[in-house]
N, C-alpha and C. Protein backbone atom coordinates (compact mmCIF):
# COMPACT_ATOMS: atom_id res chain seq x y z
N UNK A 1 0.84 -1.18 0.00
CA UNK A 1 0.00 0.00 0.00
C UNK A 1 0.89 1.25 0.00
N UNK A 2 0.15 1.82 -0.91
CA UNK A 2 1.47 3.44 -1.24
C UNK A 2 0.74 4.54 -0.03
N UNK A 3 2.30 5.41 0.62
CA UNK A 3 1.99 6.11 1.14
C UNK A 3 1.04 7.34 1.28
N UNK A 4 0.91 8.36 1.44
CA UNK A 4 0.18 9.48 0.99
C UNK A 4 1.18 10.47 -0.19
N UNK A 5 2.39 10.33 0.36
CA UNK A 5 3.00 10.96 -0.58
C UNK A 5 3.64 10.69 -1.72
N UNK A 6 3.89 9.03 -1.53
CA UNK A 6 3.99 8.20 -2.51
C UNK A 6 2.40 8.70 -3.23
N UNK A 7 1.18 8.28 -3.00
CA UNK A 7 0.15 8.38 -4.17
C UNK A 7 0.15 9.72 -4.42
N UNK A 8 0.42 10.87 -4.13
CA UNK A 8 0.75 12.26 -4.58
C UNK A 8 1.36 12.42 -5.60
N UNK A 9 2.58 11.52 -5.58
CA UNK A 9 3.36 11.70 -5.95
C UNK A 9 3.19 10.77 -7.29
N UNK A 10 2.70 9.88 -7.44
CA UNK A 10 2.37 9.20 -8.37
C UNK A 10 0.83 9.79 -9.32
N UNK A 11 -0.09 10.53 -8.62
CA UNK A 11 -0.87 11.12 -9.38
C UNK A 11 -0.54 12.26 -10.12
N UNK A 12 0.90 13.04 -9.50
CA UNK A 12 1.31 14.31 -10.27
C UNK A 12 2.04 13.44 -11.42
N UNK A 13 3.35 12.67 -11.60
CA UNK A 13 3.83 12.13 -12.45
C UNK A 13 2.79 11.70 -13.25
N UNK A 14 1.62 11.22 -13.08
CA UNK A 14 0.64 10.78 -14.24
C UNK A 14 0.12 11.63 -14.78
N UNK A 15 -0.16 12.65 -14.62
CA UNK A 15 -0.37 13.95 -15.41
C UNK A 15 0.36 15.01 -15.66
N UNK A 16 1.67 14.62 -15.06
CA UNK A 16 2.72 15.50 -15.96
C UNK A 16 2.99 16.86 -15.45
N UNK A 17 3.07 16.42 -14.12
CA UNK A 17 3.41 17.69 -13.17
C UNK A 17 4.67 17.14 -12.64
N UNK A 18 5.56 18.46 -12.33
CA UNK A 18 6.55 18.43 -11.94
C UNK A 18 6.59 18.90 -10.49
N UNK A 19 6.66 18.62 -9.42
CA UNK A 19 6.44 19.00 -7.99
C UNK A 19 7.34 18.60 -7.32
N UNK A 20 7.91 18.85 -6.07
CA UNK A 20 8.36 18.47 -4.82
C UNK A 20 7.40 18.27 -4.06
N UNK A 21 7.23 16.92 -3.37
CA UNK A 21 6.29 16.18 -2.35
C UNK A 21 6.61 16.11 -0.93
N UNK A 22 6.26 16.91 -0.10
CA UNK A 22 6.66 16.33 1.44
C UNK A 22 5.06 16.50 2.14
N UNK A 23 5.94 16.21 3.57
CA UNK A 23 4.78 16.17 4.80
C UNK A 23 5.62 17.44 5.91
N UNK A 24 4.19 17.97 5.80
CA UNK A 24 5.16 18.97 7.20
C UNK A 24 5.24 18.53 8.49
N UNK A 25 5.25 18.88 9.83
CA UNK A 25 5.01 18.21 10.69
C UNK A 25 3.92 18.51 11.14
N UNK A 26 2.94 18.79 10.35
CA UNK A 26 1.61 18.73 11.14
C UNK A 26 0.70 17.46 10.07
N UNK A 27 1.68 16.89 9.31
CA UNK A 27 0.93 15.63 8.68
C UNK A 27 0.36 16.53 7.75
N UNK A 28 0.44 17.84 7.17
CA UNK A 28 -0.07 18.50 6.40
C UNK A 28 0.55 17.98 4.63
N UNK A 29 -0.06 17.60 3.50
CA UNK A 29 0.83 16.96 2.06
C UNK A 29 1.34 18.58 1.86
N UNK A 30 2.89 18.93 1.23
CA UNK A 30 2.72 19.80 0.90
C UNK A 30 3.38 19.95 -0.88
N UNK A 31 2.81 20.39 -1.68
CA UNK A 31 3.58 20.17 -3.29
C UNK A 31 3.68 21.77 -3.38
N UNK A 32 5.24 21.53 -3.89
CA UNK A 32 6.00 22.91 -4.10
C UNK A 32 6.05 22.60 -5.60
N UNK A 33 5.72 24.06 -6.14
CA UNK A 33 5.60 24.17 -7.68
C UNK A 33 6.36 25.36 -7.33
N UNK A 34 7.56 24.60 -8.52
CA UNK A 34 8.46 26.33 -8.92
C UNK A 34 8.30 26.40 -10.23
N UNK A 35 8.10 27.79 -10.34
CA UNK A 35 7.71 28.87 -11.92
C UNK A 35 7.00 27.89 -12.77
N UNK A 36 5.72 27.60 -11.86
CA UNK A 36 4.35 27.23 -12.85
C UNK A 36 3.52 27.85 -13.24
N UNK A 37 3.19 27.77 -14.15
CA UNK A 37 2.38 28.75 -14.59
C UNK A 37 0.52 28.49 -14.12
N UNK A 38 -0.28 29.79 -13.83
CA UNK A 38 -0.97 29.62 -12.66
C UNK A 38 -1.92 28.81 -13.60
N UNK A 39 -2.32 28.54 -14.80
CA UNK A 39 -3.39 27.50 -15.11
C UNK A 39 -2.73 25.89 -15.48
N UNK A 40 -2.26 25.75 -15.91
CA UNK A 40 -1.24 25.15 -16.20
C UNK A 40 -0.49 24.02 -15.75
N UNK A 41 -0.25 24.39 -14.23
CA UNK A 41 0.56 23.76 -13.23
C UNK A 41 -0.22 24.04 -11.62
N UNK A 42 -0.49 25.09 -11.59
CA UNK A 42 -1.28 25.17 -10.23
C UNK A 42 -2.26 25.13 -10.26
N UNK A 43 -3.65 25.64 -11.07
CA UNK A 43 -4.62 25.08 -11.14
C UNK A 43 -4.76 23.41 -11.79
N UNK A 44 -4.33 23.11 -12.43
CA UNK A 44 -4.05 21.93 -12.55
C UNK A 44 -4.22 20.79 -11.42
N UNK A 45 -2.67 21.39 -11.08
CA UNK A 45 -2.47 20.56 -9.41
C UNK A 45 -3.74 20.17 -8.23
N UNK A 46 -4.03 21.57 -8.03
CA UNK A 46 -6.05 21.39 -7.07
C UNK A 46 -6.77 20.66 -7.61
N UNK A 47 -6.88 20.78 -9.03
CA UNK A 47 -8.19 19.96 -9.74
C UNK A 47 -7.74 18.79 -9.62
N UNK A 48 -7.02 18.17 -10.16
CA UNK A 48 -6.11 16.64 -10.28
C UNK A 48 -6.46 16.40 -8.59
N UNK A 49 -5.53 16.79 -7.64
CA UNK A 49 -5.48 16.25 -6.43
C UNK A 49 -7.45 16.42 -5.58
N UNK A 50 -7.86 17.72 -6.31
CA UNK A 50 -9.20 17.45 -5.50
C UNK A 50 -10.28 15.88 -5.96
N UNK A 51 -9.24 15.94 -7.29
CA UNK A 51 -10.16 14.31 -7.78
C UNK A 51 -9.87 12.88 -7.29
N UNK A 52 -8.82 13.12 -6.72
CA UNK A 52 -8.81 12.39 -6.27
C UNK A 52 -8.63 12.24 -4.43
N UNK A 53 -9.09 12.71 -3.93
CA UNK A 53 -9.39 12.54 -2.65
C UNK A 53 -8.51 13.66 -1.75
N UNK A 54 -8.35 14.98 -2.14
CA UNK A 54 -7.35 15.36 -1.60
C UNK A 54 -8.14 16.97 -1.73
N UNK A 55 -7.90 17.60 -0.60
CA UNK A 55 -8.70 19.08 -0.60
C UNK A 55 -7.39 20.06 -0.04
N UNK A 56 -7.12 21.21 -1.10
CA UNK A 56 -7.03 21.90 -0.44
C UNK A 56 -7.04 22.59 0.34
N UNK A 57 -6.11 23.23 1.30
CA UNK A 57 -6.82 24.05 2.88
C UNK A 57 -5.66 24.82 2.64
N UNK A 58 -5.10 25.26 1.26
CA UNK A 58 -4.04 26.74 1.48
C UNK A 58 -3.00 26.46 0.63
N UNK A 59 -2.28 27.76 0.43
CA UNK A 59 -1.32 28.16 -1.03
C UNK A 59 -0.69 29.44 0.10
N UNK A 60 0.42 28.87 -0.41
CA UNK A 60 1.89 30.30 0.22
C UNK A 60 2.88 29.99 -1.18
N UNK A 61 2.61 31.36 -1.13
CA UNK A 61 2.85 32.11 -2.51
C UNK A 61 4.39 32.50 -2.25
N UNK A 62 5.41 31.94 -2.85
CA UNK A 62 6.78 32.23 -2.19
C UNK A 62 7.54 33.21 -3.59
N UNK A 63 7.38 33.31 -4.55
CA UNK A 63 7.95 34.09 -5.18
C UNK A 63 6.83 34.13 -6.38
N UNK A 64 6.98 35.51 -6.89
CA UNK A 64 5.97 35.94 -7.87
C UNK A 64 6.93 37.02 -8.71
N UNK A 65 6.74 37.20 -10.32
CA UNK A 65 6.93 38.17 -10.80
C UNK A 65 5.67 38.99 -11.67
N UNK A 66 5.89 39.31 -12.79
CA UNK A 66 4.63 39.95 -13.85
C UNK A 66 4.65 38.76 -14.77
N UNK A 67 4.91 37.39 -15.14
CA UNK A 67 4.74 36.74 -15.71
C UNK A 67 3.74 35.56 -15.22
N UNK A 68 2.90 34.83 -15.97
CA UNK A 68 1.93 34.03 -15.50
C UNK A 68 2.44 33.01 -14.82
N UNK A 69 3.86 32.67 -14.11
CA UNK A 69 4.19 31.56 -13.41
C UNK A 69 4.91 32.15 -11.84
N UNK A 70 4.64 31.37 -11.22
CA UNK A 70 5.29 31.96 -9.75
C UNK A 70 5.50 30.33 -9.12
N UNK A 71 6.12 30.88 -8.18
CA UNK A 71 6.77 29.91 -7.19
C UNK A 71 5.79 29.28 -5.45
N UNK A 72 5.12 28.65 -5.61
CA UNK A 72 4.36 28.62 -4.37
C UNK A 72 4.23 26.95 -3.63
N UNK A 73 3.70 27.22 -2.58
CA UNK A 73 3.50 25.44 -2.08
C UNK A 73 2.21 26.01 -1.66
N UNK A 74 1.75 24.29 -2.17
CA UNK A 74 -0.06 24.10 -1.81
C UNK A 74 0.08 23.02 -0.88
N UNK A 75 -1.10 23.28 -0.22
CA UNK A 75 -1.37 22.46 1.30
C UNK A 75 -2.38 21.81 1.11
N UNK A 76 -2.37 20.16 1.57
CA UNK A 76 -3.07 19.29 0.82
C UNK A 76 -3.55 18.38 2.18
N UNK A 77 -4.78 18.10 2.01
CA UNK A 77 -5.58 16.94 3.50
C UNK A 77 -6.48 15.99 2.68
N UNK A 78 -6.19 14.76 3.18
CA UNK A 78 -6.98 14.07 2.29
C UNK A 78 -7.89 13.76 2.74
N UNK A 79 -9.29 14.26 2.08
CA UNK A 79 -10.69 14.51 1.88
C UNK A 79 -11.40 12.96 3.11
N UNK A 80 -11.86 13.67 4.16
CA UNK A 80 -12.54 12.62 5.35
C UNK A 80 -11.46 12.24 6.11
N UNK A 81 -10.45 12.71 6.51
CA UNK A 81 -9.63 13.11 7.97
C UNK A 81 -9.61 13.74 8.19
């Protein structure tokens, strides 16, 4: 049985996202997207992970310029814990 971040991590590779996968210490999933572009790669990312059992509860926005991609980590709970 695959972990949480193992299946994270295996649902972004299946659709062709490029992410960094951890756990913070509050058991929180967290996927860091650098210079994605916001439909693209980060909306993407919510929709994909909300389909499959996984809800967002937050985005920290770590670097931004005037171009449609920025640097952020999304915060991920899987849907009924």
């Amino acid at each position: 049985m695959l972990t949480a971040i193992e299946t994270v991590e295996k649902i972004l590779k299946e659709n062709n996202l490029q992410a960094n996968v951890y756990e913070n210490e509050l058991s929180i999933i967290c996927v860091e997207i650098n210079c994605g572009d916001w439909k693209h790669e980060h909306l993407k990312c919510k929709l994909i992970m909300s389909e499959n059992g996984f809800e967002q509860i937050g985005e920290n926005i770590i670097d931004e310029n005037d171009s449609d991609c920025y640097f952020s980590i999304h915060y991920f709970l899987e849907k009924g814990i």
